[in-house]
C-alpha atoms as a PDB file:
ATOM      1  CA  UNK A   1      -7.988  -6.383  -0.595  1.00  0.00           C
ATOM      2  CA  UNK A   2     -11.257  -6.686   1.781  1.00  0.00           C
ATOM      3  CA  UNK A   3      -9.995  -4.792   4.302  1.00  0.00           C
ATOM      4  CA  UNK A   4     -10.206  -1.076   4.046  1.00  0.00           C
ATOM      5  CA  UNK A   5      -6.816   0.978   4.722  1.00  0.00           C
ATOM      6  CA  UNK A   6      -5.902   4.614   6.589  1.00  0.00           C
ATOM      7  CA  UNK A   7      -2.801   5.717   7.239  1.00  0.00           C
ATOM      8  CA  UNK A   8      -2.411   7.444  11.016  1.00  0.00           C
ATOM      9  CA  UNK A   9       0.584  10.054  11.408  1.00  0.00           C
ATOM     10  CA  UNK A  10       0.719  11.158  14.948  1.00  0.00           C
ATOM     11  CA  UNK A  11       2.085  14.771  15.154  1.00  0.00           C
ATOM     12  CA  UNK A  12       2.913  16.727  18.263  1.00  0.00           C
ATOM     13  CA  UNK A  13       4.195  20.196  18.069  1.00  0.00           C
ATOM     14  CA  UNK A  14       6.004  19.764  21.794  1.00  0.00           C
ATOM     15  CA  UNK A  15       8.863  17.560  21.196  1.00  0.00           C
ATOM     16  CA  UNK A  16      11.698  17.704  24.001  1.00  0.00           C
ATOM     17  CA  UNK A  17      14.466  17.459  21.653  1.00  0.00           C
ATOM     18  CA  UNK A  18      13.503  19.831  18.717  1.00  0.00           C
ATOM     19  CA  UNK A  19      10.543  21.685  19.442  1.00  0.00           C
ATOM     20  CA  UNK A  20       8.314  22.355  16.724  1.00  0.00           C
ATOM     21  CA  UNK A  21      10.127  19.986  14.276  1.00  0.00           C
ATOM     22  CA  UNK A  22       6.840  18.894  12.244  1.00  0.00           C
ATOM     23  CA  UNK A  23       6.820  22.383  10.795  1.00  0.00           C
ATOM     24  CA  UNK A  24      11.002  22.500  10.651  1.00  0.00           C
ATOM     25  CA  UNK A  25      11.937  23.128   7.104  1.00  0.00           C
ATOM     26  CA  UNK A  26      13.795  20.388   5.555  1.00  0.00           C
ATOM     27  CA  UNK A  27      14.019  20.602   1.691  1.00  0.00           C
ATOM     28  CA  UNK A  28      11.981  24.222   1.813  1.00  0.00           C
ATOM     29  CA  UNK A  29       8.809  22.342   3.137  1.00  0.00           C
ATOM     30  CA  UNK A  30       7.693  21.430   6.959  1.00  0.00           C
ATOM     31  CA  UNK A  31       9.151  17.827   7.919  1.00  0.00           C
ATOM     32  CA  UNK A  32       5.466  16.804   7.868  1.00  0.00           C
ATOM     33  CA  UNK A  33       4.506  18.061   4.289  1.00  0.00           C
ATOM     34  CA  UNK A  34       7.635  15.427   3.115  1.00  0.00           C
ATOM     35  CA  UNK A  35       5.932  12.542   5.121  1.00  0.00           C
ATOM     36  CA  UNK A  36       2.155  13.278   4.179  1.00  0.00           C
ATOM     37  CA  UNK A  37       3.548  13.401   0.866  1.00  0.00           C
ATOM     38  CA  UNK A  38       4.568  10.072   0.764  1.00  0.00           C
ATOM     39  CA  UNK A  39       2.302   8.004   2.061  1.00  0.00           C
ATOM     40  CA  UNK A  40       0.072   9.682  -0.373  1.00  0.00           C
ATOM     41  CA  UNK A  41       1.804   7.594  -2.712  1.00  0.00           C
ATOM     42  CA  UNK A  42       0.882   3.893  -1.013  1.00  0.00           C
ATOM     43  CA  UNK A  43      -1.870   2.866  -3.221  1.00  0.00           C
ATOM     44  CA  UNK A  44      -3.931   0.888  -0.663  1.00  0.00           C
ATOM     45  CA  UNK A  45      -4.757   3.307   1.445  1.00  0.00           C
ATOM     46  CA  UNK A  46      -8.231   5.089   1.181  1.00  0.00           C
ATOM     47  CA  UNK A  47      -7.808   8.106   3.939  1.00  0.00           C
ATOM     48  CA  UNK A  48      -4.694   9.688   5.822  1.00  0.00           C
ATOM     49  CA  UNK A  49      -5.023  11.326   8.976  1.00  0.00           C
ATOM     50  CA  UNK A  50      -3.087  13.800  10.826  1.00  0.00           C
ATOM     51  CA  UNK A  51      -3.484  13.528  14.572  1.00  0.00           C
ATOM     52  CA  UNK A  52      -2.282  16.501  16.543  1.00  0.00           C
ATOM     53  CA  UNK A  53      -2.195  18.821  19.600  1.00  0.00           C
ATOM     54  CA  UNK A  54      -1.342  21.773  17.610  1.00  0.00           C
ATOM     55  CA  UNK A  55      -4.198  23.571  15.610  1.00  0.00           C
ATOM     56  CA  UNK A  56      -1.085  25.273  13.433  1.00  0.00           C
ATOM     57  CA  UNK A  57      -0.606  21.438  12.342  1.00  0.00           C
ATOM     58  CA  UNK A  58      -4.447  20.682  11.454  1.00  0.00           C
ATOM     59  CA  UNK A  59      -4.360  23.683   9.061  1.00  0.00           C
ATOM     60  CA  UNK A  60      -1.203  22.318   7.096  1.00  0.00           C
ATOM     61  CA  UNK A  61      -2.935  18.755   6.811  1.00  0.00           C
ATOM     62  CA  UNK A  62      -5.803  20.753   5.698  1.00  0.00           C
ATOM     63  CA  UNK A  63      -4.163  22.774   3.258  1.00  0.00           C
ATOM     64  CA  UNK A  64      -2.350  19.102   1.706  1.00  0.00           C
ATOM     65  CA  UNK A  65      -5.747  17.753   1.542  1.00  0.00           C
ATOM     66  CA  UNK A  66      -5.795  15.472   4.524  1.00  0.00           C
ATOM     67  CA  UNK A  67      -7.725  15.246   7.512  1.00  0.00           C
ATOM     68  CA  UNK A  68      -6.725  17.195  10.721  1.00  0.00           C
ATOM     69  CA  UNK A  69      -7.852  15.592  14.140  1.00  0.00           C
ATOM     70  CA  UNK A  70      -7.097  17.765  17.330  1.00  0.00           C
ATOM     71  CA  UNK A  71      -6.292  15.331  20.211  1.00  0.00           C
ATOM     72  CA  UNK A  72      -5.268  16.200  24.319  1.00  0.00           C
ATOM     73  CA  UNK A  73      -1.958  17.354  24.039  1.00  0.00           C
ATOM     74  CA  UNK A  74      -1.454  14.697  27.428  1.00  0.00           C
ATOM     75  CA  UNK A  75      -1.121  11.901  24.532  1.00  0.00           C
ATOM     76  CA  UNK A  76       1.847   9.587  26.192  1.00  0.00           C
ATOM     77  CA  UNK A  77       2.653   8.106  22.850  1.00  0.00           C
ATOM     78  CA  UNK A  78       1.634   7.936  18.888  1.00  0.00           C
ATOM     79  CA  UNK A  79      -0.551   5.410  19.218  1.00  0.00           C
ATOM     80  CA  UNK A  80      -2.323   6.261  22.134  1.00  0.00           C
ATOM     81  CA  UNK A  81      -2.945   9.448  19.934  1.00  0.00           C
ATOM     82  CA  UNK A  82      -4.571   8.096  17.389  1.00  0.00           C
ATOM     83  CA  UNK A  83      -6.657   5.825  19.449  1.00  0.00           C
ATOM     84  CA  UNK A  84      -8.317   8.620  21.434  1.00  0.00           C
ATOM     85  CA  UNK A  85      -9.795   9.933  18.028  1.00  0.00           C
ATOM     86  CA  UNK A  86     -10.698   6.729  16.698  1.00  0.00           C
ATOM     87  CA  UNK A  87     -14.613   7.097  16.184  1.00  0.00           C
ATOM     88  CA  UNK A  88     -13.259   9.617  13.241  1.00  0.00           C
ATOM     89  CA  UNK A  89     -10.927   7.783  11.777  1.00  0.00           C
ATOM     90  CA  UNK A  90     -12.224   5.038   9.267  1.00  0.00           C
ATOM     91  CA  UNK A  91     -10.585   2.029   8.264  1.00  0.00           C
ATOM     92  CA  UNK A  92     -10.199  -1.916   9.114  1.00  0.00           C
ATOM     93  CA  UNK A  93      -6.452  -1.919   9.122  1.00  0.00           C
ATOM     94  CA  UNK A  94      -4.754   1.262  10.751  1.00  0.00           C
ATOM     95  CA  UNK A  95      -1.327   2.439  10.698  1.00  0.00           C
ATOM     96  CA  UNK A  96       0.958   4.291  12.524  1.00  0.00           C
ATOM     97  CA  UNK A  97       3.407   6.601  10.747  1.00  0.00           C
ATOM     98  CA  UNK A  98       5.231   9.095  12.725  1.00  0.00           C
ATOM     99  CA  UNK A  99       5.280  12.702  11.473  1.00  0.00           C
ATOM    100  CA  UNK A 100       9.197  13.184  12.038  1.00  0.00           C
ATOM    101  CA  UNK A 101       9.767  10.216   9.192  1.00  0.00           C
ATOM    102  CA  UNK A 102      10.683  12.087   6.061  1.00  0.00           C
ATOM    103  CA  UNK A 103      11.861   9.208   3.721  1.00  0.00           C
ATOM    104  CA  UNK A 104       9.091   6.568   5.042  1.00  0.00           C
ATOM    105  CA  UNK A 105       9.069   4.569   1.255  1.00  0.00           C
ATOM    106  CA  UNK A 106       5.569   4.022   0.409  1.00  0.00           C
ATOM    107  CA  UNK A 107       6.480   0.622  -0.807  1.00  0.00           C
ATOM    108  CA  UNK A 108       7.083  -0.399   2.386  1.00  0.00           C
ATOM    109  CA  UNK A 109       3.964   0.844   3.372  1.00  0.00           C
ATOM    110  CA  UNK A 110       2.048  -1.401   0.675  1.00  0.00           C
ATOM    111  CA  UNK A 111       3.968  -4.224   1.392  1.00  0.00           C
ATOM    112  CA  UNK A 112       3.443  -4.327   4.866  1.00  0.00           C
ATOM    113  CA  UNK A 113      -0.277  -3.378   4.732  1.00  0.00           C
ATOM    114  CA  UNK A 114      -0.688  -6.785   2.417  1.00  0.00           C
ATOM    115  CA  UNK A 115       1.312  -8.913   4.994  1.00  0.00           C
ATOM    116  CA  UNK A 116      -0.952  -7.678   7.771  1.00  0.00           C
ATOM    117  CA  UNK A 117      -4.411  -9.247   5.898  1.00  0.00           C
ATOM    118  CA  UNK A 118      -2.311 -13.015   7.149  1.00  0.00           C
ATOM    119  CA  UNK A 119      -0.116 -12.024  10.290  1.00  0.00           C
ATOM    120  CA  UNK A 120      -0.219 -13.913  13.071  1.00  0.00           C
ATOM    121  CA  UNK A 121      -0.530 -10.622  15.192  1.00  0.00           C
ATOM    122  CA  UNK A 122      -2.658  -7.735  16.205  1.00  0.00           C
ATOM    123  CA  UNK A 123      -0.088  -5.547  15.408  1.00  0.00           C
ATOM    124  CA  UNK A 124       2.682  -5.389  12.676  1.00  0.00           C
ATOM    125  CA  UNK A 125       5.955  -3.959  12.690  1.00  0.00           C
ATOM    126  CA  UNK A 126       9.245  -3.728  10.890  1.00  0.00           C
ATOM    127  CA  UNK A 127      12.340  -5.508  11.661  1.00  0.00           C
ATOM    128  CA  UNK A 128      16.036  -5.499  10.795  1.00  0.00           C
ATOM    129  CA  UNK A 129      19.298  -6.936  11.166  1.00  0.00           C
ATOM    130  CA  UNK A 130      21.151  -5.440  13.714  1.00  0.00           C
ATOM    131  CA  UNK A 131      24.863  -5.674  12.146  1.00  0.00           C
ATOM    132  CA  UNK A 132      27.343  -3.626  14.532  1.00  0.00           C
ATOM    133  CA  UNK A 133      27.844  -3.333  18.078  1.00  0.00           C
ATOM    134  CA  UNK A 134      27.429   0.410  18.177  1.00  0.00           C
ATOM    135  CA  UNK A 135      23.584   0.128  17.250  1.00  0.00           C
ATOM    136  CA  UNK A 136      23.227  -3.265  19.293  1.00  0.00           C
ATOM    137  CA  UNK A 137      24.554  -1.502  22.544  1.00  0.00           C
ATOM    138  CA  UNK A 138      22.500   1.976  21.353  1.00  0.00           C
ATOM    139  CA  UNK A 139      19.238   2.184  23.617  1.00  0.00           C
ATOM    140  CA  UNK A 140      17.916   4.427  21.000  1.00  0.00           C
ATOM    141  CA  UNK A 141      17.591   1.338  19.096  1.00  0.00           C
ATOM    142  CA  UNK A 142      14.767  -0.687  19.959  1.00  0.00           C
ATOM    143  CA  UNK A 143      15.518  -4.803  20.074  1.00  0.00           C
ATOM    144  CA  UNK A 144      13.224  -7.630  19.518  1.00  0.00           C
ATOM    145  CA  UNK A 145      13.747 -11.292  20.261  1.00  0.00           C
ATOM    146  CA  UNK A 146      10.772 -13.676  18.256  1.00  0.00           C
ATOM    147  CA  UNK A 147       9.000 -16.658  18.897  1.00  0.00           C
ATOM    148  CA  UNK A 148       8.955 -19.295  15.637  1.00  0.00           C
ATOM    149  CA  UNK A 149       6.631 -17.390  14.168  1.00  0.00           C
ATOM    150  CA  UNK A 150       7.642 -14.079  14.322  1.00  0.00           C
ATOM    151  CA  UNK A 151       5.950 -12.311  16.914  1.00  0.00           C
ATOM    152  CA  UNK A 152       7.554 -10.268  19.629  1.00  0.00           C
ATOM    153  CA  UNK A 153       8.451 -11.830  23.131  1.00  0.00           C
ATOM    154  CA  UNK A 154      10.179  -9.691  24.297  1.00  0.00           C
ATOM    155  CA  UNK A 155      11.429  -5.208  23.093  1.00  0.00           C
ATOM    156  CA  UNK A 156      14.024  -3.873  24.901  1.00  0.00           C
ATOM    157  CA  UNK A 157      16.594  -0.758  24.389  1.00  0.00           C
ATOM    158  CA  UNK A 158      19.007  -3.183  25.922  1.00  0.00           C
ATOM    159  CA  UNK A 159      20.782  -6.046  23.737  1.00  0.00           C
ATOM    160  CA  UNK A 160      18.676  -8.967  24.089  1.00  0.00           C
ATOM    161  CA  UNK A 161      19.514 -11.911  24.162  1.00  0.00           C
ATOM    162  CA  UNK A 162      22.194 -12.133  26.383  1.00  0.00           C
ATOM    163  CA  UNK A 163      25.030 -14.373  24.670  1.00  0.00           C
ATOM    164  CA  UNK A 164      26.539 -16.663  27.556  1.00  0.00           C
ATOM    165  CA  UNK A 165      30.759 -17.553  26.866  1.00  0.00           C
ATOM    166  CA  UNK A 166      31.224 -15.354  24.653  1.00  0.00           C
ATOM    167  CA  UNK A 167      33.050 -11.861  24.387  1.00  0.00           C
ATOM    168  CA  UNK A 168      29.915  -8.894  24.063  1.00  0.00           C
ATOM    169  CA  UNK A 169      32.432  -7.855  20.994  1.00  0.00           C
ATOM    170  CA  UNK A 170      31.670 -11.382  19.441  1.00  0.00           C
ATOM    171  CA  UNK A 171      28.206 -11.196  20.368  1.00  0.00           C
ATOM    172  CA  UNK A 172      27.139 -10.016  16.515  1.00  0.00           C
ATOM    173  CA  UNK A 173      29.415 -12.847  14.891  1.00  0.00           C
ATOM    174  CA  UNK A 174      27.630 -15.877  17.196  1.00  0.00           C
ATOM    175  CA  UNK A 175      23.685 -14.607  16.912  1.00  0.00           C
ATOM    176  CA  UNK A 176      21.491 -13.063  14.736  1.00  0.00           C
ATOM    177  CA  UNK A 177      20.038 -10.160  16.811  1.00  0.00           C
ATOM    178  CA  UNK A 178      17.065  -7.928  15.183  1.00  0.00           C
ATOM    179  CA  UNK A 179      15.927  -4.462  15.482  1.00  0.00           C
ATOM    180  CA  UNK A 180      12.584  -2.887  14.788  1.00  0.00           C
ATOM    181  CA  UNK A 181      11.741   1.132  13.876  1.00  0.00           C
ATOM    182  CA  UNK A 182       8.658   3.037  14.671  1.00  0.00           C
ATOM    183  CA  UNK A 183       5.848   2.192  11.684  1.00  0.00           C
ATOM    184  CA  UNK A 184       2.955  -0.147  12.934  1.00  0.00           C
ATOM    185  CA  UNK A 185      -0.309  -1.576  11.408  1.00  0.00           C
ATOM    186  CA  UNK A 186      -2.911  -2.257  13.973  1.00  0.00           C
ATOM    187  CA  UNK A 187      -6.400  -4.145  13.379  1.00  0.00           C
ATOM    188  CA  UNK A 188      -9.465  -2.022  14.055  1.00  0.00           C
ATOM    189  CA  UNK A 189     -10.489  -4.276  16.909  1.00  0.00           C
ATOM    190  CA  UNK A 190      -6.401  -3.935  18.815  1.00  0.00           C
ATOM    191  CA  UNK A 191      -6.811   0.090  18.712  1.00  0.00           C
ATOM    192  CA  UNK A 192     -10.500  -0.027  20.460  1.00  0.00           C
ATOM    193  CA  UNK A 193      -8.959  -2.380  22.666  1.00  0.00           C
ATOM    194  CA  UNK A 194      -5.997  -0.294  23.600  1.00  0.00           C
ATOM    195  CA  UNK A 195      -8.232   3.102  24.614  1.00  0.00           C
ATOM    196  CA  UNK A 196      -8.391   0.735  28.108  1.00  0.00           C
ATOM    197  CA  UNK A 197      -5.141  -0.649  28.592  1.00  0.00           C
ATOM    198  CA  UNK A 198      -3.131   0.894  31.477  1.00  0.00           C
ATOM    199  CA  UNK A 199       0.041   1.860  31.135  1.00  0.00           C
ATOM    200  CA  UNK A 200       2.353  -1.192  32.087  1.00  0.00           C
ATOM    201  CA  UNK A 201       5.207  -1.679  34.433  1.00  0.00           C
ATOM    202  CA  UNK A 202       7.376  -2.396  31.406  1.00  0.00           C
ATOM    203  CA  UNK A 203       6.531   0.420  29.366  1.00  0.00           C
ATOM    204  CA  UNK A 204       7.463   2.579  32.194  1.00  0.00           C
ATOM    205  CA  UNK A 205      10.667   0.886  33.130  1.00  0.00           C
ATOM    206  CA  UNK A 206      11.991   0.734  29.008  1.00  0.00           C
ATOM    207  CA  UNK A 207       9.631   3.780  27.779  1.00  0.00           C
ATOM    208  CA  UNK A 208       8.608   1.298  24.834  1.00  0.00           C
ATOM    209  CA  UNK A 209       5.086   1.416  23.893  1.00  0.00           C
ATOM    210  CA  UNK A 210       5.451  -2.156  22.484  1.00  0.00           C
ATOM    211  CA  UNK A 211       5.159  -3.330  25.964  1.00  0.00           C
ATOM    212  CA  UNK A 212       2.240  -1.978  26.576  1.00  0.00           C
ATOM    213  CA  UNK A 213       0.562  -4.615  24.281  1.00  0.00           C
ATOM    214  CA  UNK A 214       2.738  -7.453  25.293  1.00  0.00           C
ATOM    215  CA  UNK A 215       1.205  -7.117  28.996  1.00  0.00           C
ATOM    216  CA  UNK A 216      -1.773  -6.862  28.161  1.00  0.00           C
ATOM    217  CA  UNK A 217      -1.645  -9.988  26.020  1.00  0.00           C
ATOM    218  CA  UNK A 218      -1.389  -9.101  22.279  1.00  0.00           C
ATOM    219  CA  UNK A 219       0.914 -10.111  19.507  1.00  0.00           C
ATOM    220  CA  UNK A 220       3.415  -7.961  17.705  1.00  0.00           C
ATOM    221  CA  UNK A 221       3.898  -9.803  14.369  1.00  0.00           C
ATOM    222  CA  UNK A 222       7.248  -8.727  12.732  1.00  0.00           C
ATOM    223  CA  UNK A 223       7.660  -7.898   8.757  1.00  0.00           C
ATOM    224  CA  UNK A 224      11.707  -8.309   8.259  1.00  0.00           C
ATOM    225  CA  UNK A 225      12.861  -5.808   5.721  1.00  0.00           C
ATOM    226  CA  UNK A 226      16.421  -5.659   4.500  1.00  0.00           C
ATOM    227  CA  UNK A 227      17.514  -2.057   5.223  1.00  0.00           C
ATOM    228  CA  UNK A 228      16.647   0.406   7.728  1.00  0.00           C
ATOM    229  CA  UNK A 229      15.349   3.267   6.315  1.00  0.00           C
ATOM    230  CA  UNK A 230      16.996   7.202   6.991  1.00  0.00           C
ATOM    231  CA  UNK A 231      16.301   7.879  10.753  1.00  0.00           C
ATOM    232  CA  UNK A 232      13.740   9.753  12.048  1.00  0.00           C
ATOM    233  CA  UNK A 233      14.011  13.389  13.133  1.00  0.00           C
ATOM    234  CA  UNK A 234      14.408  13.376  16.539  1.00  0.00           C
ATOM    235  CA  UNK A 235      17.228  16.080  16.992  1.00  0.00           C
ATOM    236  CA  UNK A 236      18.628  19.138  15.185  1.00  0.00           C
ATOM    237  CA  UNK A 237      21.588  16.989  14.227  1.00  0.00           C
ATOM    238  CA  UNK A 238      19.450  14.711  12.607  1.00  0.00           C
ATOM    239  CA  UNK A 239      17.940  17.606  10.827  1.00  0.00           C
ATOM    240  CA  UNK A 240      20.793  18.552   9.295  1.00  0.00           C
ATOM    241  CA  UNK A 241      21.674  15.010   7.966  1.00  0.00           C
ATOM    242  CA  UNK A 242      18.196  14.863   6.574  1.00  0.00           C
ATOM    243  CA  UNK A 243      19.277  18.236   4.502  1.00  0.00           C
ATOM    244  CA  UNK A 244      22.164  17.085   3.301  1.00  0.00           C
ATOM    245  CA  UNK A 245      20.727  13.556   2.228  1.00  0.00           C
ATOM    246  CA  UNK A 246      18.087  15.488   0.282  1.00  0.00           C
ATOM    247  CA  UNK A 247      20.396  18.270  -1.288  1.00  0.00           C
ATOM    248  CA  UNK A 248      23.050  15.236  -2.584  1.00  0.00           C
ATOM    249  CA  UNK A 249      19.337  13.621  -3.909  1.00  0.00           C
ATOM    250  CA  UNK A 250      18.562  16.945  -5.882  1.00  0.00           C
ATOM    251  CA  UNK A 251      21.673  16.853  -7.538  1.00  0.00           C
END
């Protein structure tokens, strides 16, 4: 590859559902320690970053290794995060891994950084099948409808599209619909961009930071993947699945 890669993972300490949950212990080690861990693995990537409003969190990326970036803790989103420290983060192609994703797969990671040197967007994301009502009609879940070459028109916590004459329990049996879940690749040149885009209409109205580029008139390239990974750890609930998906791994 001729393109240099760094892995981003936006951290913040102040989360309104679980508070603190980067350092949570899941497996005996901080939720973050599992996910720096990993993408230490993707074999592309020359330099990891953790970008954070907690100085707690810069010494545990320091202690694994990996650099610690203090940004304002008034970061609305991830990626707004890691663009405000961009002059210190190297790297042509950037992504955006989330701290709270435990069981990001590294392959993934690698394959998606290699379909980014020939996407047809700025940015790159990961899509899915969307196969049952409950997680078409779950705003949680973020939707995507494509144009014929992939890229984003439209991301919505709302079903979209809307299937006319039909039953909404039908809707999965007469289209396809697809899903996406928070990893991103962004070109160097997309993030400098981004330090000046406003927050949009549509961002505020869905609270999807996908929309942000779409008005300000960049592509979102989709990379379909088969499976969704294990969700991110958003709650305690979901802390508590992610322990019991690692302690059935251990045995």
């Amino acid at each position: 590859m001729s393109e240099s890669v760094s892995i981003a993972i936006p951290a913040r300490m102040a989360s309104s559902r679980l508070p603190g949950k980067m350092l949570a212990l899941l497996g005996g080690k901080p939720v973050l320690q599992h996910v720096i861990e990993r993408v230490k693995q993707v074999r592309c990537c020359k330099a990891i970053y953790v970008v954070t409003d907690s100085e707690e969190i810069v010494r545990l990326a320091q202690s694994l290794d990996v650099h610690g970036l203090m940004t304002s803790p008034n970061c609305i989103c991830g990626t707004e995060r890691i663009a405000s420290v961009l002059e210190h983060i190297n790297g042509d192609i950037i992504f955006n891994v989330q701290g709270d994703e435990p069981f990001i797969e590294p392959k993934l990671l690698e394959d998606m950084a290699e379909a980014m040197h020939s996407a047809n967007g700025d940015v790159l994301m990961p899509s899915y099948r969307l196969k049952t009502m409950a997680e078409l009609f779950n705003p949680s879940v973020t939707k995507v409808v494509c144009n014929k070459d992939g890229c984003g028109l439209y991301f919505s916590r709302s079903p979209i599209p809307y299937v006319r004459d039909c039953e909404q329990n039908q809707w999965t049996e007469k289209y396809t619909f697809w899903g996406v879940f928070g990893v991103y690749v962004f070109r160097r040149e997309a993030l400098e961009a981004y330090q000046n885009f406003p927050v949009s209409p549509l961002e505020k109205a869905e609270s999807l930071e996908q929309l942000r580029w779409l008005s300000n008139g960049y592509r979102i390239a989709t990379f379909p993947v088969d499976t969704h990974p294990l969700c991110s750890i958003d709650t305690a609930e979901d802390l508590k699945r992610a322990e019991e998906f690692i302690r059935h791994q251990v045995r």
